[in-house]
C-alpha atoms as a PDB file:
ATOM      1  CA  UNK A   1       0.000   0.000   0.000  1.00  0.00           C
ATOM      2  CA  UNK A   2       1.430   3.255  -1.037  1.00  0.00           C
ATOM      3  CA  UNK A   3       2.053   5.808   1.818  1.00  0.00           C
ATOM      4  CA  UNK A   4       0.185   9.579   1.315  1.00  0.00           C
ATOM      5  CA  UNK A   5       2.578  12.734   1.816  1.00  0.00           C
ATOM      6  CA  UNK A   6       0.822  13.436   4.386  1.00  0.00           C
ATOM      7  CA  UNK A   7       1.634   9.981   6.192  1.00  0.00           C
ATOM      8  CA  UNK A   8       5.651  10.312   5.428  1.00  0.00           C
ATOM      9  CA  UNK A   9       5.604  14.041   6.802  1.00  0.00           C
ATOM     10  CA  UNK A  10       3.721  13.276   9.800  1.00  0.00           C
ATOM     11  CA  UNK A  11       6.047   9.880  10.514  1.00  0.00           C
ATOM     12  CA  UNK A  12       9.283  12.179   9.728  1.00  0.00           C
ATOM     13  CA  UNK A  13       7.618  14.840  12.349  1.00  0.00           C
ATOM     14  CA  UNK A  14       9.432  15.592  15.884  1.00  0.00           C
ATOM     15  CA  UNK A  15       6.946  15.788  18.865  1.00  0.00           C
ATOM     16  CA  UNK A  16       7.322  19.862  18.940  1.00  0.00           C
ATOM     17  CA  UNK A  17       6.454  20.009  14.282  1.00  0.00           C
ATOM     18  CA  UNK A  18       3.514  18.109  15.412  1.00  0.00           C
ATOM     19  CA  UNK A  19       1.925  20.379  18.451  1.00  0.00           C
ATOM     20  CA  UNK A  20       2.711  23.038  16.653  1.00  0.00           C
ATOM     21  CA  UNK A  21       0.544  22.362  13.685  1.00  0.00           C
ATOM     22  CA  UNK A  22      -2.134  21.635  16.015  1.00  0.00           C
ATOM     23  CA  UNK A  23      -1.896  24.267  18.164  1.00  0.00           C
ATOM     24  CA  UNK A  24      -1.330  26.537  15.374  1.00  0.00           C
ATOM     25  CA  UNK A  25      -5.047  25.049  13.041  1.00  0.00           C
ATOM     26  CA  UNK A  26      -6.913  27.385  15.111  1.00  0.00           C
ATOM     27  CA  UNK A  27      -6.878  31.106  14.016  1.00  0.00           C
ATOM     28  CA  UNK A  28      -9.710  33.899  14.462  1.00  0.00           C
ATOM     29  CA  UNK A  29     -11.977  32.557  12.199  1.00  0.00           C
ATOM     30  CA  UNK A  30     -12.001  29.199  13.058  1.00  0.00           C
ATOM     31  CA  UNK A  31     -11.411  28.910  16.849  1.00  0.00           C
ATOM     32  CA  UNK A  32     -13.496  25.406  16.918  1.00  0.00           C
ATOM     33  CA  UNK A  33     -12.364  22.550  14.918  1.00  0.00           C
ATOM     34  CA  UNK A  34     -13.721  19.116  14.394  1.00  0.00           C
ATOM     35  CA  UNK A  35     -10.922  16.847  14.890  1.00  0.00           C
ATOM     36  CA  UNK A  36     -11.420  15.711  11.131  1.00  0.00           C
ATOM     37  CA  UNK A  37     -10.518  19.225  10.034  1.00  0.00           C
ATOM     38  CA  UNK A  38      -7.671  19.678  12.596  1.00  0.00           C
ATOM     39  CA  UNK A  39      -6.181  16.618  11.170  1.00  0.00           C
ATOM     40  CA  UNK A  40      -6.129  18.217   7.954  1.00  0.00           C
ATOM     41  CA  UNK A  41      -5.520  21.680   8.602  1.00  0.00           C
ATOM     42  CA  UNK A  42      -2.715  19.987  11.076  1.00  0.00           C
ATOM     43  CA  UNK A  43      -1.566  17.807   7.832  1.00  0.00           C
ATOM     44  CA  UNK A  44      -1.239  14.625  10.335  1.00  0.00           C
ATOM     45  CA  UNK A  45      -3.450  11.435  10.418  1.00  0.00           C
ATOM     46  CA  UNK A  46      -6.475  11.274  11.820  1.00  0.00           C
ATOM     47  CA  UNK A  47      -6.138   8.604  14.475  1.00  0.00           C
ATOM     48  CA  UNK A  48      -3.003  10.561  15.071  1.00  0.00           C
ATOM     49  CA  UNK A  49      -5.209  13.515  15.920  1.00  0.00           C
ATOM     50  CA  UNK A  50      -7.485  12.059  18.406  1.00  0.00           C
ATOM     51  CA  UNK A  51      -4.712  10.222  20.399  1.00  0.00           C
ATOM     52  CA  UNK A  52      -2.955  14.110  20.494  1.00  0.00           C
ATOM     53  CA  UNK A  53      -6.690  15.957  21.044  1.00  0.00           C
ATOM     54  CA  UNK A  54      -6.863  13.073  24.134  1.00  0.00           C
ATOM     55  CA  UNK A  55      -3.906  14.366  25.495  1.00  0.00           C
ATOM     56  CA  UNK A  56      -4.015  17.684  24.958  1.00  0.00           C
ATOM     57  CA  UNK A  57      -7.536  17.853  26.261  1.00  0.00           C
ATOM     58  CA  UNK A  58      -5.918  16.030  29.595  1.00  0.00           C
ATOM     59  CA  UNK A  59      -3.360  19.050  30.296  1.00  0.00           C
ATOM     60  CA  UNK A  60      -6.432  20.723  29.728  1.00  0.00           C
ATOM     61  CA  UNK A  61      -4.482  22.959  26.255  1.00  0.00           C
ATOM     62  CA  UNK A  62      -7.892  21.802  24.401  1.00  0.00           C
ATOM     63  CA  UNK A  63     -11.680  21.352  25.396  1.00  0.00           C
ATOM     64  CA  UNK A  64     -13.964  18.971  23.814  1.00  0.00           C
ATOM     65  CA  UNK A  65     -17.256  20.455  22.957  1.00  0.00           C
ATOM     66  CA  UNK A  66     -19.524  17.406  21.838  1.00  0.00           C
ATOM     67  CA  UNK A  67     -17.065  16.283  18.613  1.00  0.00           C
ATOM     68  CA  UNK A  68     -15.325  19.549  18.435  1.00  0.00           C
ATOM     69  CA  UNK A  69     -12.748  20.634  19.742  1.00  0.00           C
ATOM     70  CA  UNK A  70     -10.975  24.367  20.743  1.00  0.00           C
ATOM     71  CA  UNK A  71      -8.144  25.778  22.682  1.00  0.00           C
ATOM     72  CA  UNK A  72      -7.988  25.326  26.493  1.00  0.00           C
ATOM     73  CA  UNK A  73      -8.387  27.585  29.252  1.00  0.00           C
ATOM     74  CA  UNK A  74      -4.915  26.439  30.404  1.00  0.00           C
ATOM     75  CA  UNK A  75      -3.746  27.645  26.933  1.00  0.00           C
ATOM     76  CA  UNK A  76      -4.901  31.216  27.884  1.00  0.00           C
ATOM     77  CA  UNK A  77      -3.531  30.877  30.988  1.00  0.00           C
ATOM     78  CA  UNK A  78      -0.331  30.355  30.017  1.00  0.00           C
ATOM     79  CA  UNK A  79       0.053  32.760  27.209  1.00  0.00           C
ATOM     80  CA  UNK A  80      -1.468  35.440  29.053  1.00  0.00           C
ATOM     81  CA  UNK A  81       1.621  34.887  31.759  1.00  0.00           C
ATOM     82  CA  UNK A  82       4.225  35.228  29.307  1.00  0.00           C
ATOM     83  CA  UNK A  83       3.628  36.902  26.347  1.00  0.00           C
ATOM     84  CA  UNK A  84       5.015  40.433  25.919  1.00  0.00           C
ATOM     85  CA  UNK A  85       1.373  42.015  24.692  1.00  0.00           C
ATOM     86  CA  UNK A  86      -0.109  41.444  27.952  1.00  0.00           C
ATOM     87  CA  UNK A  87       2.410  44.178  29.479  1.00  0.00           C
ATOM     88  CA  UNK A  88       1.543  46.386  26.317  1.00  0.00           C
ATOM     89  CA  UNK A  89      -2.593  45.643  26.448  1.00  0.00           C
ATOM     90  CA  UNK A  90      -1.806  46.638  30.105  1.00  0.00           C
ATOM     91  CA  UNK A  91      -0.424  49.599  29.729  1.00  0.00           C
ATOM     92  CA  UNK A  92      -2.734  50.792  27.219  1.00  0.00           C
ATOM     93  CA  UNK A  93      -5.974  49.986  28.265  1.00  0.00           C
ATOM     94  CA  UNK A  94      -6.163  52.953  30.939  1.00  0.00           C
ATOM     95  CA  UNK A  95      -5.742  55.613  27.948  1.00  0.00           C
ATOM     96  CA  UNK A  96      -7.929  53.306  25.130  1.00  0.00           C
ATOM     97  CA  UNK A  97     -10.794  53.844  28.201  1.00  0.00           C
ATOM     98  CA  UNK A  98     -10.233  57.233  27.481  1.00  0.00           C
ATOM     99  CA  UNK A  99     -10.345  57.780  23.987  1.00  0.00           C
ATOM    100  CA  UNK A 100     -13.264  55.700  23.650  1.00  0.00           C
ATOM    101  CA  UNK A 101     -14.969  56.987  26.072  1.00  0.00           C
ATOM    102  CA  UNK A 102     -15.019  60.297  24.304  1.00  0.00           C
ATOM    103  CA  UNK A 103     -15.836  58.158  20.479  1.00  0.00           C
ATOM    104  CA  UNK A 104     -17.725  55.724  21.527  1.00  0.00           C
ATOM    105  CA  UNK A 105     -17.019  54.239  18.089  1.00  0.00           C
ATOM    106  CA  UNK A 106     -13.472  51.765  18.365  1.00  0.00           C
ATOM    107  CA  UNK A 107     -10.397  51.637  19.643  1.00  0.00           C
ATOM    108  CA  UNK A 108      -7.923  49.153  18.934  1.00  0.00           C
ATOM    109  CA  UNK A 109      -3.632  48.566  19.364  1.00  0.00           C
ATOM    110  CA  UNK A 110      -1.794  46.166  17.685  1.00  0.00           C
ATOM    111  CA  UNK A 111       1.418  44.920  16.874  1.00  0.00           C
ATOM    112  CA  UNK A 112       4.083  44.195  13.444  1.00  0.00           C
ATOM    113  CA  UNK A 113       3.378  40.393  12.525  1.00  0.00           C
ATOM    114  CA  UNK A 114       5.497  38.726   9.971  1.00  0.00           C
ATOM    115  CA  UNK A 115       1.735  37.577   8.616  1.00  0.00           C
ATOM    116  CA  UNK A 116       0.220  41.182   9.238  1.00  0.00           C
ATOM    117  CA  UNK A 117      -0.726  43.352  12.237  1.00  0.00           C
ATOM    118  CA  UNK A 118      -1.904  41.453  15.062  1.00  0.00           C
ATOM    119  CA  UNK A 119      -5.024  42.901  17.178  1.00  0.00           C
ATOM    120  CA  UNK A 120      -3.851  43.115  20.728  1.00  0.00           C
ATOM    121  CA  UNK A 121      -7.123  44.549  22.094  1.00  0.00           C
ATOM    122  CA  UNK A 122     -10.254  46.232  20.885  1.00  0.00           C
ATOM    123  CA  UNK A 123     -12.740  48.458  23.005  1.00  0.00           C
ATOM    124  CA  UNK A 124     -16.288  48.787  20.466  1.00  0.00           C
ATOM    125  CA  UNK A 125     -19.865  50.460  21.368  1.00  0.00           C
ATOM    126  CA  UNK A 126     -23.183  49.193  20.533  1.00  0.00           C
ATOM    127  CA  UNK A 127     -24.203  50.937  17.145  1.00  0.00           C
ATOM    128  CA  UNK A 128     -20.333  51.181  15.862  1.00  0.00           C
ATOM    129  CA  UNK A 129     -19.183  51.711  12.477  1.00  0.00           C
ATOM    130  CA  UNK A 130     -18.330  47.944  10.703  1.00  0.00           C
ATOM    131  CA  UNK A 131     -14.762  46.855  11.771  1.00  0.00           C
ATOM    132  CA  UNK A 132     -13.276  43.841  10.688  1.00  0.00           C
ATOM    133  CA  UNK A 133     -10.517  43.909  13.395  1.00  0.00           C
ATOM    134  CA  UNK A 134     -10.626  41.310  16.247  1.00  0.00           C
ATOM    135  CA  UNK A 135      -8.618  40.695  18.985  1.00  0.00           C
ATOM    136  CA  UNK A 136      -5.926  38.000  18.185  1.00  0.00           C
ATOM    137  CA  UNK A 137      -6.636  38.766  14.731  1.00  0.00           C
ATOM    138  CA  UNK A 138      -4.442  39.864  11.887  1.00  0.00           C
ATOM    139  CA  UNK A 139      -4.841  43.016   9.407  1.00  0.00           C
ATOM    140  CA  UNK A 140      -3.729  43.422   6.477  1.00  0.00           C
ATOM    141  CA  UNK A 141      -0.256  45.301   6.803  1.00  0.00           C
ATOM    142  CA  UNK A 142      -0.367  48.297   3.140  1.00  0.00           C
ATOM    143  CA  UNK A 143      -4.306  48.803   3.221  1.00  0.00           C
ATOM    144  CA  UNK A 144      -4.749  49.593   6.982  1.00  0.00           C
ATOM    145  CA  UNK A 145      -3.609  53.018   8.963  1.00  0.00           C
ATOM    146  CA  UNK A 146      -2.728  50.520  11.662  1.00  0.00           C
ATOM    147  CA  UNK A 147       0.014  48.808   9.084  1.00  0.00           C
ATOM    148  CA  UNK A 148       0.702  52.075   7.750  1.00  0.00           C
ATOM    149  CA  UNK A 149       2.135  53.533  10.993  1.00  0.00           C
ATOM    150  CA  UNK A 150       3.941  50.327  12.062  1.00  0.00           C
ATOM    151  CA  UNK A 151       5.697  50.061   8.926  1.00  0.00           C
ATOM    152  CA  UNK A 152       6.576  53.933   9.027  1.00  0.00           C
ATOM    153  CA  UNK A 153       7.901  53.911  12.492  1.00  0.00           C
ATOM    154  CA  UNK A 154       9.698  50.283  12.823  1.00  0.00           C
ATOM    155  CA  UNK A 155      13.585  50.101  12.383  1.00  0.00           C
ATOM    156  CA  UNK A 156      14.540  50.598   8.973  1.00  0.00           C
ATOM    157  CA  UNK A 157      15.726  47.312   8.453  1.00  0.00           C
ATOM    158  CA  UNK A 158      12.362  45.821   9.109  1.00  0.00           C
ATOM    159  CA  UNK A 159      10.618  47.580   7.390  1.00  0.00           C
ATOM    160  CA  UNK A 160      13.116  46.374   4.060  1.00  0.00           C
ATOM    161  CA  UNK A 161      12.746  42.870   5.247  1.00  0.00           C
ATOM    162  CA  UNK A 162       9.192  43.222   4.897  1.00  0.00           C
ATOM    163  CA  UNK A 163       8.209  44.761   1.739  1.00  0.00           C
ATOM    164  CA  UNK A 164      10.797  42.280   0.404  1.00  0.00           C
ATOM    165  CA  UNK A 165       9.187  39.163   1.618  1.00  0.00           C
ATOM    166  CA  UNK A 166       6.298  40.453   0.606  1.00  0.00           C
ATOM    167  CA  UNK A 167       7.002  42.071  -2.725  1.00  0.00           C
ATOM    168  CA  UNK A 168       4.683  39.663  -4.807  1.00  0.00           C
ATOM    169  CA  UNK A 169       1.302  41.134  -3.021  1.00  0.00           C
ATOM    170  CA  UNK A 170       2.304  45.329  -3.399  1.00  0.00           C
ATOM    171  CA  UNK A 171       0.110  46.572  -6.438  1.00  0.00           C
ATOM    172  CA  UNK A 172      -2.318  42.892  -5.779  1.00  0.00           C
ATOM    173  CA  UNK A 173      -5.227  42.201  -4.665  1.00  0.00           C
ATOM    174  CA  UNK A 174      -5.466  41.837  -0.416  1.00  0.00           C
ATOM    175  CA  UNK A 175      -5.320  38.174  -0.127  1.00  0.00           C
ATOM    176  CA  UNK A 176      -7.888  36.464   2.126  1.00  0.00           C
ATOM    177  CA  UNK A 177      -5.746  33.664   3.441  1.00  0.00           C
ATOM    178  CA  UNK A 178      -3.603  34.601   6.183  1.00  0.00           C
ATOM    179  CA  UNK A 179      -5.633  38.166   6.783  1.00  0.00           C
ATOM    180  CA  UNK A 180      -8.597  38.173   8.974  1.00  0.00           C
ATOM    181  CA  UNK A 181      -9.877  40.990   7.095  1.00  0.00           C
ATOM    182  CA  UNK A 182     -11.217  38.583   4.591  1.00  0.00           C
ATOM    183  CA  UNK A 183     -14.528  40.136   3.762  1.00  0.00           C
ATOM    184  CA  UNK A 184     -12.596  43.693   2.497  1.00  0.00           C
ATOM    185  CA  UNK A 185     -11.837  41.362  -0.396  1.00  0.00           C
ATOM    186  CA  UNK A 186     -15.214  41.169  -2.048  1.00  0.00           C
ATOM    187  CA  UNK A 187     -14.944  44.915  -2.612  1.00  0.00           C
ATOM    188  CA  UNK A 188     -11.438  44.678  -4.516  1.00  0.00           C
ATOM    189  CA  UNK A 189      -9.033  45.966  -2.178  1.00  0.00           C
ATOM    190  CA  UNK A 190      -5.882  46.281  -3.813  1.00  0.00           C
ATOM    191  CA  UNK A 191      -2.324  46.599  -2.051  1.00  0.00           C
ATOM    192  CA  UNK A 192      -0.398  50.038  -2.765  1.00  0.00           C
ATOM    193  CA  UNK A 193       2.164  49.719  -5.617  1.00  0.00           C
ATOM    194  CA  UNK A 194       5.665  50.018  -3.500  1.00  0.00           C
ATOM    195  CA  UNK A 195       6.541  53.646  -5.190  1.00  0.00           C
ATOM    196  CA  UNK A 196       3.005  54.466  -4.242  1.00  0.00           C
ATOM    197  CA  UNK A 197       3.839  52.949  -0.378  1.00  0.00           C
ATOM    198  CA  UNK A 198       6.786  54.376   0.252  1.00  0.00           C
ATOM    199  CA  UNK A 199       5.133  57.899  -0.443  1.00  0.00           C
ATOM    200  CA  UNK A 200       2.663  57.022   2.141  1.00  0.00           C
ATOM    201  CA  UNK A 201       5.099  56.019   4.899  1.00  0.00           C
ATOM    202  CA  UNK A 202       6.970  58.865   4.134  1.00  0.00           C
ATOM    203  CA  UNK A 203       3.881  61.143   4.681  1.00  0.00           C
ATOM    204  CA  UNK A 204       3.081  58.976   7.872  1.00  0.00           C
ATOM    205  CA  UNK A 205       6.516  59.834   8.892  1.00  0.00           C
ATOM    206  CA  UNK A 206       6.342  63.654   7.901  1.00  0.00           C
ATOM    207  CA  UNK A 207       2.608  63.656   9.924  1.00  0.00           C
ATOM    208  CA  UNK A 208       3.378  61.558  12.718  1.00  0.00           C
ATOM    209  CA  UNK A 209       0.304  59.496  11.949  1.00  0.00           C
ATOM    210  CA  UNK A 210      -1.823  57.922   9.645  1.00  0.00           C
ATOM    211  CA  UNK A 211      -5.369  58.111   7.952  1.00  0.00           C
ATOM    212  CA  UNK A 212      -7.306  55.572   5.518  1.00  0.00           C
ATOM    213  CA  UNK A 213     -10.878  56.308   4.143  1.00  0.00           C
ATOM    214  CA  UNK A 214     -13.042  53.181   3.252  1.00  0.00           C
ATOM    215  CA  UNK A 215     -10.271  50.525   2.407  1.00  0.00           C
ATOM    216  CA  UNK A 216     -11.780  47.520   4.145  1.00  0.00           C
ATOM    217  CA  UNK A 217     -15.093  48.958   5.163  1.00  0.00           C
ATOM    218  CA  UNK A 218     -16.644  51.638   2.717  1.00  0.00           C
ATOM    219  CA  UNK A 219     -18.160  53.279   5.597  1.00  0.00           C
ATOM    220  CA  UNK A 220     -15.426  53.669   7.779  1.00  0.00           C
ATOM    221  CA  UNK A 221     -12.541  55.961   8.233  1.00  0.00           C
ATOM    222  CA  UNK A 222      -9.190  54.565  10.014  1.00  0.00           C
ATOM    223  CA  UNK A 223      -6.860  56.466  11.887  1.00  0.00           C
ATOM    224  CA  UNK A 224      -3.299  55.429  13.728  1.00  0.00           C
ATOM    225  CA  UNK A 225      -0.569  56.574  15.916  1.00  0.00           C
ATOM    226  CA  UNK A 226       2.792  55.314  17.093  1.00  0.00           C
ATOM    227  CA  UNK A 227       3.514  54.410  20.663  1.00  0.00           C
ATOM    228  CA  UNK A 228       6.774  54.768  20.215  1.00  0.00           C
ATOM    229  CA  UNK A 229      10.352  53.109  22.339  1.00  0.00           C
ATOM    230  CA  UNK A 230      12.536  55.410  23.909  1.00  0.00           C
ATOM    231  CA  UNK A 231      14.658  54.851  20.816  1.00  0.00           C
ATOM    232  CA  UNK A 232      11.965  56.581  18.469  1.00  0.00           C
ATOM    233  CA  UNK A 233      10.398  53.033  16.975  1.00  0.00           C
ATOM    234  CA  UNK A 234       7.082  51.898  17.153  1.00  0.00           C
ATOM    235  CA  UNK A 235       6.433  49.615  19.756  1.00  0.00           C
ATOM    236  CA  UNK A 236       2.572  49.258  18.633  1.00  0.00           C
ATOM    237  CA  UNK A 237       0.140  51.067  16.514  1.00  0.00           C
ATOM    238  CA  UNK A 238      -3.366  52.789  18.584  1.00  0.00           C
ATOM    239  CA  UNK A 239      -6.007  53.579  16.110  1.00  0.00           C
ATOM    240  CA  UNK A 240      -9.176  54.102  16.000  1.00  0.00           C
ATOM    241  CA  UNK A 241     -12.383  53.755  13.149  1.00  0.00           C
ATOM    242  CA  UNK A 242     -14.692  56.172  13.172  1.00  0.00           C
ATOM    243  CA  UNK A 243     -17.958  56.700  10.464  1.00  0.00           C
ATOM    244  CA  UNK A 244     -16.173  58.685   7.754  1.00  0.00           C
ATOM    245  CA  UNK A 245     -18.570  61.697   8.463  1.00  0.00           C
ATOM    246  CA  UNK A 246     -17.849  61.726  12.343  1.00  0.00           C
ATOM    247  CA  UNK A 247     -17.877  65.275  13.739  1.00  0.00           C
ATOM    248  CA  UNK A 248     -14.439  63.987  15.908  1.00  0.00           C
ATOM    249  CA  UNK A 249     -12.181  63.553  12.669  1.00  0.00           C
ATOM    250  CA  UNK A 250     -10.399  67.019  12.967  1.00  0.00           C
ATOM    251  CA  UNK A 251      -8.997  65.663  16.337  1.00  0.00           C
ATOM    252  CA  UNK A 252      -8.476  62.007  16.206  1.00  0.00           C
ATOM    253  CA  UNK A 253      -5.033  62.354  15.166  1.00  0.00           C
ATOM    254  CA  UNK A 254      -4.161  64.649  18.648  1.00  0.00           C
ATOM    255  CA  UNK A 255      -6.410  62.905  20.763  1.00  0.00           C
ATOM    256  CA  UNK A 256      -4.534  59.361  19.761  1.00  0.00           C
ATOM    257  CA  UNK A 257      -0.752  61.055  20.292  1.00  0.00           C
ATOM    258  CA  UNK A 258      -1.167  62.082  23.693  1.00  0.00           C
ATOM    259  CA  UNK A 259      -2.871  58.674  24.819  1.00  0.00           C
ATOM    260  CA  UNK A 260      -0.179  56.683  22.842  1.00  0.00           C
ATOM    261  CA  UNK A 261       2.634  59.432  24.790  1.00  0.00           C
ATOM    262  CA  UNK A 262       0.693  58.137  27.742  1.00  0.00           C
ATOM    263  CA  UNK A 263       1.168  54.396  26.810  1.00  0.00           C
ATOM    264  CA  UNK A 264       4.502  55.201  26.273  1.00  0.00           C
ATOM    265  CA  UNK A 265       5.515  56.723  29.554  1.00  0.00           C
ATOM    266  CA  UNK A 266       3.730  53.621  31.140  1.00  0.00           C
ATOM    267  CA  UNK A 267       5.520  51.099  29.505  1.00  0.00           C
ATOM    268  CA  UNK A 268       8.896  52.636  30.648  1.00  0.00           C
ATOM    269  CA  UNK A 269      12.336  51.544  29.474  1.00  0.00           C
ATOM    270  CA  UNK A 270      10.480  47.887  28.550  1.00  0.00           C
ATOM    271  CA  UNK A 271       9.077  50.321  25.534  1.00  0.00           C
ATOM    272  CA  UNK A 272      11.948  48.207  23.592  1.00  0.00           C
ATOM    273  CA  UNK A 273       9.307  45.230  23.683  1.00  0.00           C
ATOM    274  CA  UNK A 274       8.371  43.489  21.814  1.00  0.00           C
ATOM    275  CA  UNK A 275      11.470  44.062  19.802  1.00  0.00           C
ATOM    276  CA  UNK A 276      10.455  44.727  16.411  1.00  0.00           C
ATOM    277  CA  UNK A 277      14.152  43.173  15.486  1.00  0.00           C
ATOM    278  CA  UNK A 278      12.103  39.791  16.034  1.00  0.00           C
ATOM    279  CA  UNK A 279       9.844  40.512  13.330  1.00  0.00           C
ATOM    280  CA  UNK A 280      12.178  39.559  10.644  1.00  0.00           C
ATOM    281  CA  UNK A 281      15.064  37.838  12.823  1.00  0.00           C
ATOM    282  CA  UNK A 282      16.477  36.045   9.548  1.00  0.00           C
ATOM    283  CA  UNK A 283      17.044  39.469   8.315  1.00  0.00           C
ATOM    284  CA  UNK A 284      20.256  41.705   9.530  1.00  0.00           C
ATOM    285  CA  UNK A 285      20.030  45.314   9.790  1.00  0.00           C
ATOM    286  CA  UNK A 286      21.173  47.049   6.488  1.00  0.00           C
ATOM    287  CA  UNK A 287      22.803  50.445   6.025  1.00  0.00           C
ATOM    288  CA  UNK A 288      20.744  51.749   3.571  1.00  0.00           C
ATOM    289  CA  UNK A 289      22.434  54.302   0.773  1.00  0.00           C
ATOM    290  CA  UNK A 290      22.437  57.752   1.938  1.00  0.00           C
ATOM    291  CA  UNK A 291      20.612  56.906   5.329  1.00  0.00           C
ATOM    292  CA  UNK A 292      23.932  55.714   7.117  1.00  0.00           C
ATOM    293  CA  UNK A 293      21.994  52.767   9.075  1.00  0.00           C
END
């Protein structure tokens, strides 16, 4: 009987490949799995999967619901311990309160993800504006002010590592896959050429922030600030999205520097974190012509 791929790969996987792709089948829009789907979304048989989903379940990392299955409150637990956006959510929630107190609309921060820009937290109102933003989800990185800003104000040599990884989608449509901003895609959303990006990060630079009109939702108007390390680079992106006729756009872009200032002072000297250098770790910093680093 002739062995699938799938069946070599999974019998050539170490312990650590295979919780990984487990652990790693669940994203934002599919938080509940049937354990015939994680097997395939986990590429590794499906007896396979139900011995690991009986284990797992036991160190309580997954929970059975009837025949599905999802992540564990132990899971939670212990990435809400250690990972370095818990500090940052932290920090910022005191001054997000704030702002949305005042626009009642949303308020979200986020961080540079090799994949896009991850949705640390997200304060919305009853009656809001659409927003395709969710907490633990990503954004698309060139179509959103969020991605805008966090691209302007990371090290150089980040931001190079990522429009070269991703040179293939700049002037293409906004893929679904890997973005949870899937929907934006039925209206055409199409990534900025890079000539066309680099003038906006420039001007994001210039400005100190950044605005988008109707890119994922028509509606919908985004704005975005740094918070920024004591070394100048953005440690995380606040924005808000407001209707595109709201009577508060004049001062979004003041409003959201002095809460992300605020963040900033909060945070302290661990601004440095998470170090945007991890982003892109296979890439070194460059000295740039002209820029001298």
């Amino acid at each position: 009987m002739t062995e699938s791929p799938r069946s070599r790969r999974s019998e050539g996987d170490s312990t650590l490949d295979r919780l990984i792709r487990i652990l790693g089948a669940f994203d934002a829009e599919r938080s509940t799995l049937s354990i015939a789907a994680l097997a395939r979304r986990a590429a590794i048989p499906l007896p396979t999967a139900y011995r690991w989903v009986d284990r797992l379940t036991a160190a309580g990392l997954l929970e059975r619901s009837g025949g599905d299955v999802r992540p564990g409150m132990k899971l939670w637990e212990l990435a809400s311990r250690s990972s370095p956006g818990t500090s940052l959510r932290q920090a910022a929630m005191p001054y997000m309160d704030d702002v949305q107190a005042v626009l009642r609309q949303h308020t979200q921060i986020a961080v540079l993800d090799a994949h896009g820009v991850l949705v640390l937290e997200r304060l919305s109102a009853r009656g809001a504006v659409p927003n395709q933003a969710t907490v633990a989800g990503r954004m698309p990185t060139f179509t959103t002010s969020l991605g805008l800003v966090l691209l302007a104000f990371a090290r150089r040599h980040v931001t190079e590592s990522l429009l070269a990884d991703h040179a293939a989608e700049l002037g293409a449509p906004v893929a679904g896959p890997g973005h949870d901003a899937g929907p934006g895609n039925a209206r055409g959303v199409v990534n900025p050429t890079e000539p066309v990006l680099r003038q906006q990060l420039a001007e994001t630079r210039r400005r100190g922030w950044a605005s988008v009109d109707g890119q994922i939702d028509s509606e919908s108007t985004g704005v975005a600030v740094p918070v920024l390390s004591p070394e100048g680079h953005a440690v995380a992106a606040l924005g808000v999205v407001v209707p595109r006729s709201s009577e508060f756009r004049p001062g979004l872009a003041p409003m959201l520097l002095a809460a992300a200032r605020g963040i900033s002072r909060a945070l302290g000297p661990q601004a440095a974190m998470p170090a945007s250098d991890t982003v892109f770790p296979q890439h070194p910093p460059v000295a740039l012509p002209g820029t001298g680093g």
